[in-house]
PDB file of N, CA and C in Angstrom:
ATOM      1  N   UNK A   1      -2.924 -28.927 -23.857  1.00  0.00           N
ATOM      2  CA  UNK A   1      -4.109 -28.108 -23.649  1.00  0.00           C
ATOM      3  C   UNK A   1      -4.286 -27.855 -22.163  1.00  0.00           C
ATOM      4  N   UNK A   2      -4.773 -26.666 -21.675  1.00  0.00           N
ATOM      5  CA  UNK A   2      -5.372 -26.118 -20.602  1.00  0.00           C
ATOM      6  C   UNK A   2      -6.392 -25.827 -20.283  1.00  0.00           C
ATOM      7  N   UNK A   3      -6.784 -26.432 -18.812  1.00  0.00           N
ATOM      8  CA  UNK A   3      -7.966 -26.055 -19.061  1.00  0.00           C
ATOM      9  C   UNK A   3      -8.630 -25.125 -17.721  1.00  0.00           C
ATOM     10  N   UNK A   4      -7.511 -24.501 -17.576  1.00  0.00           N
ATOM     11  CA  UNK A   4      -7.809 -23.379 -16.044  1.00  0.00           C
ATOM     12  C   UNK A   4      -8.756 -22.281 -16.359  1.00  0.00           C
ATOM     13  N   UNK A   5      -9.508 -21.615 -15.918  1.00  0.00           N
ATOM     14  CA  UNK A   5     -10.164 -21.055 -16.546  1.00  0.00           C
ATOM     15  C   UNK A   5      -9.648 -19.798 -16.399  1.00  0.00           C
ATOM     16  N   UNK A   6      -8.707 -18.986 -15.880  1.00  0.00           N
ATOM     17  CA  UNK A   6      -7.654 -18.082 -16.569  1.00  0.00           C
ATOM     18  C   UNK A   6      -6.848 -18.079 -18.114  1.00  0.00           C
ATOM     19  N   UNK A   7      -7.000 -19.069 -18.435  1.00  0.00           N
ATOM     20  CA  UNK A   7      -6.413 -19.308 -19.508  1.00  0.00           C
ATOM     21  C   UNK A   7      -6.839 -18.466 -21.053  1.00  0.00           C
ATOM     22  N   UNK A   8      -8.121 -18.340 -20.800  1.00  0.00           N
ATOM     23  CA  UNK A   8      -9.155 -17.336 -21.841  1.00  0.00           C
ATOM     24  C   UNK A   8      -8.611 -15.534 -21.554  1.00  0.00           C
ATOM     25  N   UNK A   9      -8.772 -15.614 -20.816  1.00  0.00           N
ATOM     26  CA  UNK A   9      -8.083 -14.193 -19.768  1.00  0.00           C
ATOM     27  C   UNK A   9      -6.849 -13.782 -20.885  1.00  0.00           C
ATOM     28  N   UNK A  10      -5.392 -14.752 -20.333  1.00  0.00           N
ATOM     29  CA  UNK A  10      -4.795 -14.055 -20.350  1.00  0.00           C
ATOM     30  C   UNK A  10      -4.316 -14.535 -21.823  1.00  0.00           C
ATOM     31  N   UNK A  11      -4.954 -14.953 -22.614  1.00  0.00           N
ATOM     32  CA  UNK A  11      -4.940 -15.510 -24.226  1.00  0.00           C
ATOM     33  C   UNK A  11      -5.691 -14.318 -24.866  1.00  0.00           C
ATOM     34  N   UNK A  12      -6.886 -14.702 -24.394  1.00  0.00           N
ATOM     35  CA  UNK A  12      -7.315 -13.129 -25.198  1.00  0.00           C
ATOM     36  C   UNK A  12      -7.697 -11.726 -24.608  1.00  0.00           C
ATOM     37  N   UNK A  13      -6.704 -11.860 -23.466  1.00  0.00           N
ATOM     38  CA  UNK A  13      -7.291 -10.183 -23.146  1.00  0.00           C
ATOM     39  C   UNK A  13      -8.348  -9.723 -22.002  1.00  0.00           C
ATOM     40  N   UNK A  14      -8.240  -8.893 -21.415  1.00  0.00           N
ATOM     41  CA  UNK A  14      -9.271  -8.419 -20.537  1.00  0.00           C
ATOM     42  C   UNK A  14      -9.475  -7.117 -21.190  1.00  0.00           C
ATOM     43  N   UNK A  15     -10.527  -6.255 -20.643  1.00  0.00           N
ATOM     44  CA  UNK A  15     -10.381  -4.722 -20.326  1.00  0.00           C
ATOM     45  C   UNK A  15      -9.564  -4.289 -19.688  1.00  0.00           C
ATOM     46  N   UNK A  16      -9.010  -3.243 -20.031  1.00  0.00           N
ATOM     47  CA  UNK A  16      -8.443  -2.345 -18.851  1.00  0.00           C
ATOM     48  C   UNK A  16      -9.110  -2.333 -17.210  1.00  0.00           C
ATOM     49  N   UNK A  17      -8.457  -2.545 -16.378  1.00  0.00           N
ATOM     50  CA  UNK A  17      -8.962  -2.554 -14.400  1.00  0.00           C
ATOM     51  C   UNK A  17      -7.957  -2.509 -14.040  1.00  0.00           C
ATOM     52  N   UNK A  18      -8.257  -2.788 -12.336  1.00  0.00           N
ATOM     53  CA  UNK A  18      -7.619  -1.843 -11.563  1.00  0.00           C
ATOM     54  C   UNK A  18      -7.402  -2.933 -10.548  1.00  0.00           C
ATOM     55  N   UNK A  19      -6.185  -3.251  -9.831  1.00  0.00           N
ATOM     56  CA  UNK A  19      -6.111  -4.556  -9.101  1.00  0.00           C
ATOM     57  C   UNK A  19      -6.336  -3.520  -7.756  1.00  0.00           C
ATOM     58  N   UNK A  20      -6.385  -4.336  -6.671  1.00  0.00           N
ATOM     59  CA  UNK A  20      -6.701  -3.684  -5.569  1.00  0.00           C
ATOM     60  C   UNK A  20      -6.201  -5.220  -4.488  1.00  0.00           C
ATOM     61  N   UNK A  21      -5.304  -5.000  -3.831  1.00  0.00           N
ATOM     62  CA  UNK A  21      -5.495  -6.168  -2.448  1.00  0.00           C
ATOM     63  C   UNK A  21      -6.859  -6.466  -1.838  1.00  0.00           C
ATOM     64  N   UNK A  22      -6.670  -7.903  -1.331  1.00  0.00           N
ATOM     65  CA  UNK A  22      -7.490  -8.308  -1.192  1.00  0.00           C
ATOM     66  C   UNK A  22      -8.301  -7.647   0.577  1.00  0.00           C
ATOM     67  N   UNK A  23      -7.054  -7.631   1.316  1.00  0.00           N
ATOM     68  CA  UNK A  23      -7.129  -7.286   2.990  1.00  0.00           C
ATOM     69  C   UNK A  23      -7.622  -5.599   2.378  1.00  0.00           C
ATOM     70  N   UNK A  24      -8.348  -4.841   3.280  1.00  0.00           N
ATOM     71  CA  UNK A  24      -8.668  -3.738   2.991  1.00  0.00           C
ATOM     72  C   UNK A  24      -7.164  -2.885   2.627  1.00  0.00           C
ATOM     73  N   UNK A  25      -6.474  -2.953   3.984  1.00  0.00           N
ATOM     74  CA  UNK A  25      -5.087  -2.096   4.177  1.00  0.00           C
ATOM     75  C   UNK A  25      -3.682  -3.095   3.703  1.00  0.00           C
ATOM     76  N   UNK A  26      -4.119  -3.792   2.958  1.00  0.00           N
ATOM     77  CA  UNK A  26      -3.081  -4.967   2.477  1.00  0.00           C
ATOM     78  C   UNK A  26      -2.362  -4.153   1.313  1.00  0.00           C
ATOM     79  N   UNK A  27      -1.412  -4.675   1.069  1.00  0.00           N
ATOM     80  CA  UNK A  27      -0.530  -4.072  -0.574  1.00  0.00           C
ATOM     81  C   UNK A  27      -0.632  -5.606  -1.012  1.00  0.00           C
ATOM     82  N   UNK A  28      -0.134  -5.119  -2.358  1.00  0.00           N
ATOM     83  CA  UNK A  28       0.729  -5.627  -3.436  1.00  0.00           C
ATOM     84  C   UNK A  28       1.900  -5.883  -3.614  1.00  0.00           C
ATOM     85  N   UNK A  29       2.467  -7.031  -4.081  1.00  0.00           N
ATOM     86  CA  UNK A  29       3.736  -7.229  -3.881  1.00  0.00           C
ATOM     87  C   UNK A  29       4.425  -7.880  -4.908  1.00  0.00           C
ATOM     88  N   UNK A  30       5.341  -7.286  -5.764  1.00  0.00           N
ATOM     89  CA  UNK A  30       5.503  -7.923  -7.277  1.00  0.00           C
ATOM     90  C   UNK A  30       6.928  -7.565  -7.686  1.00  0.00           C
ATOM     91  N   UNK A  31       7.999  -8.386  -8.723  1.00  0.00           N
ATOM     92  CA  UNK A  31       9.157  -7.618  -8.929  1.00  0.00           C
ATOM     93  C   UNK A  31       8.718  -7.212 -10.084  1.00  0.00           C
ATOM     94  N   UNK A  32       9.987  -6.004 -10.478  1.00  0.00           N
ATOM     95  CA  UNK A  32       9.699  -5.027 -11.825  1.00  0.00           C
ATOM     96  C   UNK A  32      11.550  -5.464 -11.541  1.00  0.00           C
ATOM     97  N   UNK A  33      11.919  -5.696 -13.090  1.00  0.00           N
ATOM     98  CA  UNK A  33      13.607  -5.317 -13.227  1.00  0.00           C
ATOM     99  C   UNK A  33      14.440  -5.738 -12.199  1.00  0.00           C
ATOM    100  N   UNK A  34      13.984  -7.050 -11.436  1.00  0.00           N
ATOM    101  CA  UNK A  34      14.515  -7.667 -10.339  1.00  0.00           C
ATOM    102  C   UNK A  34      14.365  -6.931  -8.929  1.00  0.00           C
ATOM    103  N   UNK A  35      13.503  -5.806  -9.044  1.00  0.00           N
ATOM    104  CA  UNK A  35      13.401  -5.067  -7.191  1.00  0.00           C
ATOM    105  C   UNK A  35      11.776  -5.304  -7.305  1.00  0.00           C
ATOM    106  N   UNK A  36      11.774  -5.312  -5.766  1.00  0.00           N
ATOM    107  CA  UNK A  36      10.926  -5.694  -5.150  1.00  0.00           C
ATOM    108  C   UNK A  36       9.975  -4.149  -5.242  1.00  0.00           C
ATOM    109  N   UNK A  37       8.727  -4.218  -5.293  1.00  0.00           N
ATOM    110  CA  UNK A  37       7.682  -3.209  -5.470  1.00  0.00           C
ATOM    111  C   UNK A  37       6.576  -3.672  -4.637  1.00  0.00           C
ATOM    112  N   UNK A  38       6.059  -2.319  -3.790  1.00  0.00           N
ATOM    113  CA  UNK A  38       4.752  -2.777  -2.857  1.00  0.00           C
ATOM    114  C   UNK A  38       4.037  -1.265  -3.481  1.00  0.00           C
ATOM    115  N   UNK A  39       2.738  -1.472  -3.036  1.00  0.00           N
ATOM    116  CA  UNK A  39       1.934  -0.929  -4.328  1.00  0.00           C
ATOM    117  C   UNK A  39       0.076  -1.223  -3.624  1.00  0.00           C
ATOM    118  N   UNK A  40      -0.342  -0.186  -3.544  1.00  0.00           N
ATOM    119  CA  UNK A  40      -1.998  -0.509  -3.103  1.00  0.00           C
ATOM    120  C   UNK A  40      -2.892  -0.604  -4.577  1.00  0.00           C
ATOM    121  N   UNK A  41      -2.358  -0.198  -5.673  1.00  0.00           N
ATOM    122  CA  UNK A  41      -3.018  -0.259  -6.670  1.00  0.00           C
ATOM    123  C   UNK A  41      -2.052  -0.582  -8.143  1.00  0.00           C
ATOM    124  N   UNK A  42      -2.861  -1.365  -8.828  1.00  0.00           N
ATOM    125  CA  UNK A  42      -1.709  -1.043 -10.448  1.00  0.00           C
ATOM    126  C   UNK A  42      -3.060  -1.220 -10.946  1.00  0.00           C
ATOM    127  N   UNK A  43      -2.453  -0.385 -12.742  1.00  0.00           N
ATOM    128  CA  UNK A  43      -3.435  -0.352 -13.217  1.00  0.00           C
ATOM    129  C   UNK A  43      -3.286  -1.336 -14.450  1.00  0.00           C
ATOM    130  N   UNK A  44      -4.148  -2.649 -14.713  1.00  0.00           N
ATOM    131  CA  UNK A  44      -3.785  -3.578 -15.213  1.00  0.00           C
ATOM    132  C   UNK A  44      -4.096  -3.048 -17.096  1.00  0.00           C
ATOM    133  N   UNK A  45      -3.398  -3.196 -17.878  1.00  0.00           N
ATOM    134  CA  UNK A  45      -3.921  -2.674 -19.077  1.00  0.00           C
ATOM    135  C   UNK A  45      -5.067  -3.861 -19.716  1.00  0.00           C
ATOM    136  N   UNK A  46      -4.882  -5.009 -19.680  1.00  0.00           N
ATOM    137  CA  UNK A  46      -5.637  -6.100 -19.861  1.00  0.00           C
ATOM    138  C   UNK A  46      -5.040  -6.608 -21.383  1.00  0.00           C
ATOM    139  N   UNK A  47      -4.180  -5.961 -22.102  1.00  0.00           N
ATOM    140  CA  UNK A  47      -3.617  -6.650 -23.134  1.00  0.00           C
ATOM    141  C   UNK A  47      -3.337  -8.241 -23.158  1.00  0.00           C
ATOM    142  N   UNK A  48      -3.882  -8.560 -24.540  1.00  0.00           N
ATOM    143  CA  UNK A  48      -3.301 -10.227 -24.690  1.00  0.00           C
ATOM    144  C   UNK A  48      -2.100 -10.663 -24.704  1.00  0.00           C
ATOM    145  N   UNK A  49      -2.133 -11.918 -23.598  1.00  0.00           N
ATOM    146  CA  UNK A  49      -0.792 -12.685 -24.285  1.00  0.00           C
ATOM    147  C   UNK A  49      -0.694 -13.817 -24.586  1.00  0.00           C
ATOM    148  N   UNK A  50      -0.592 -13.956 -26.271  1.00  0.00           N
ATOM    149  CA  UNK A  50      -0.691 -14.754 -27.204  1.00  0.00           C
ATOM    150  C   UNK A  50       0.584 -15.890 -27.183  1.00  0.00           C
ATOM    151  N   UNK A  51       0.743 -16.211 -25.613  1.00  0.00           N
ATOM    152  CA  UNK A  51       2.351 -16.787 -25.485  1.00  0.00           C
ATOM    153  C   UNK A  51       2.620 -18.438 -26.068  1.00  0.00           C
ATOM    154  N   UNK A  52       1.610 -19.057 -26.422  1.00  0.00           N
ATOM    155  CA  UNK A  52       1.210 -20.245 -26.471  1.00  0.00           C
ATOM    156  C   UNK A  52       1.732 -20.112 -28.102  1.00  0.00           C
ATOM    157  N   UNK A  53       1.095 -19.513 -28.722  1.00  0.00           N
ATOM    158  CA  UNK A  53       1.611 -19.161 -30.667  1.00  0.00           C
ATOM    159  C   UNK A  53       2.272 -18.937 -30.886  1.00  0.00           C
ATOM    160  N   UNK A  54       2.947 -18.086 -30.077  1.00  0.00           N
ATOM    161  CA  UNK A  54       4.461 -17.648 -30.523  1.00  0.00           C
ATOM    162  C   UNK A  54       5.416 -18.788 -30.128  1.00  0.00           C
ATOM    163  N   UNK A  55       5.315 -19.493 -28.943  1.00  0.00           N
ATOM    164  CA  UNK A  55       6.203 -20.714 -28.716  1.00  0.00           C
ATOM    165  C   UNK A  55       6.093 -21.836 -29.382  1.00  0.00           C
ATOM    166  N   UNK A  56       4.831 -22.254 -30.569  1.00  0.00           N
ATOM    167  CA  UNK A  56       4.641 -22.732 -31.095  1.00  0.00           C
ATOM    168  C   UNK A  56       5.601 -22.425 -32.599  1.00  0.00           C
ATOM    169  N   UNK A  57       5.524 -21.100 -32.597  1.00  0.00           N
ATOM    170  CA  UNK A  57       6.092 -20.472 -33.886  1.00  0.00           C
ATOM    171  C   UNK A  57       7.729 -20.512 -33.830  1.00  0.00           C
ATOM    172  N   UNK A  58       7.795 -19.847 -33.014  1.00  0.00           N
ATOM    173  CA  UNK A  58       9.190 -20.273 -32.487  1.00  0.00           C
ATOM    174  C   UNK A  58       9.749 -21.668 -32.632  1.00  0.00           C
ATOM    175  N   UNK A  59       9.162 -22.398 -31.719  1.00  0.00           N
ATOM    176  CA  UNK A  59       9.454 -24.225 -31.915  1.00  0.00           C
ATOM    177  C   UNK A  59       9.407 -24.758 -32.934  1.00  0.00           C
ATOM    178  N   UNK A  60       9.071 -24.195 -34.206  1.00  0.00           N
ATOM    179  CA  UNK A  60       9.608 -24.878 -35.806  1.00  0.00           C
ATOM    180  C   UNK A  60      10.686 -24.456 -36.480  1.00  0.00           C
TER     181      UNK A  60
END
């Protein structure tokens, strides 16, 4: 069990938003398909990930 409080988040979901750096003129910095991506905005869909059930499901 976990008990971060992200954990609700990314189990069940957000809304759709909009990430933004934190420094005004700062980026983002993330890989996609092993390359490196800088980025002032993504747009987060907020979909669940139910990764905990399925590895459970999996593991029998």
């Amino acid at each position: 069990m976990c008990d971060h409080p992200a954990v609700r988040f990314v189990l069940d979901g957000t809304r759709p938003h909009l990430i933004r750096p934190r420094r005004p003129k700062g980026v983002l910095r993330f890989e996609v398909d092993g390359h490196v991506v800088f980025t002032r905005l993504v747009r987060h869909p907020g979909r669940p990930n139910n990764f905990m059930a399925r590895a459970l499901r999996l593991g029998r």
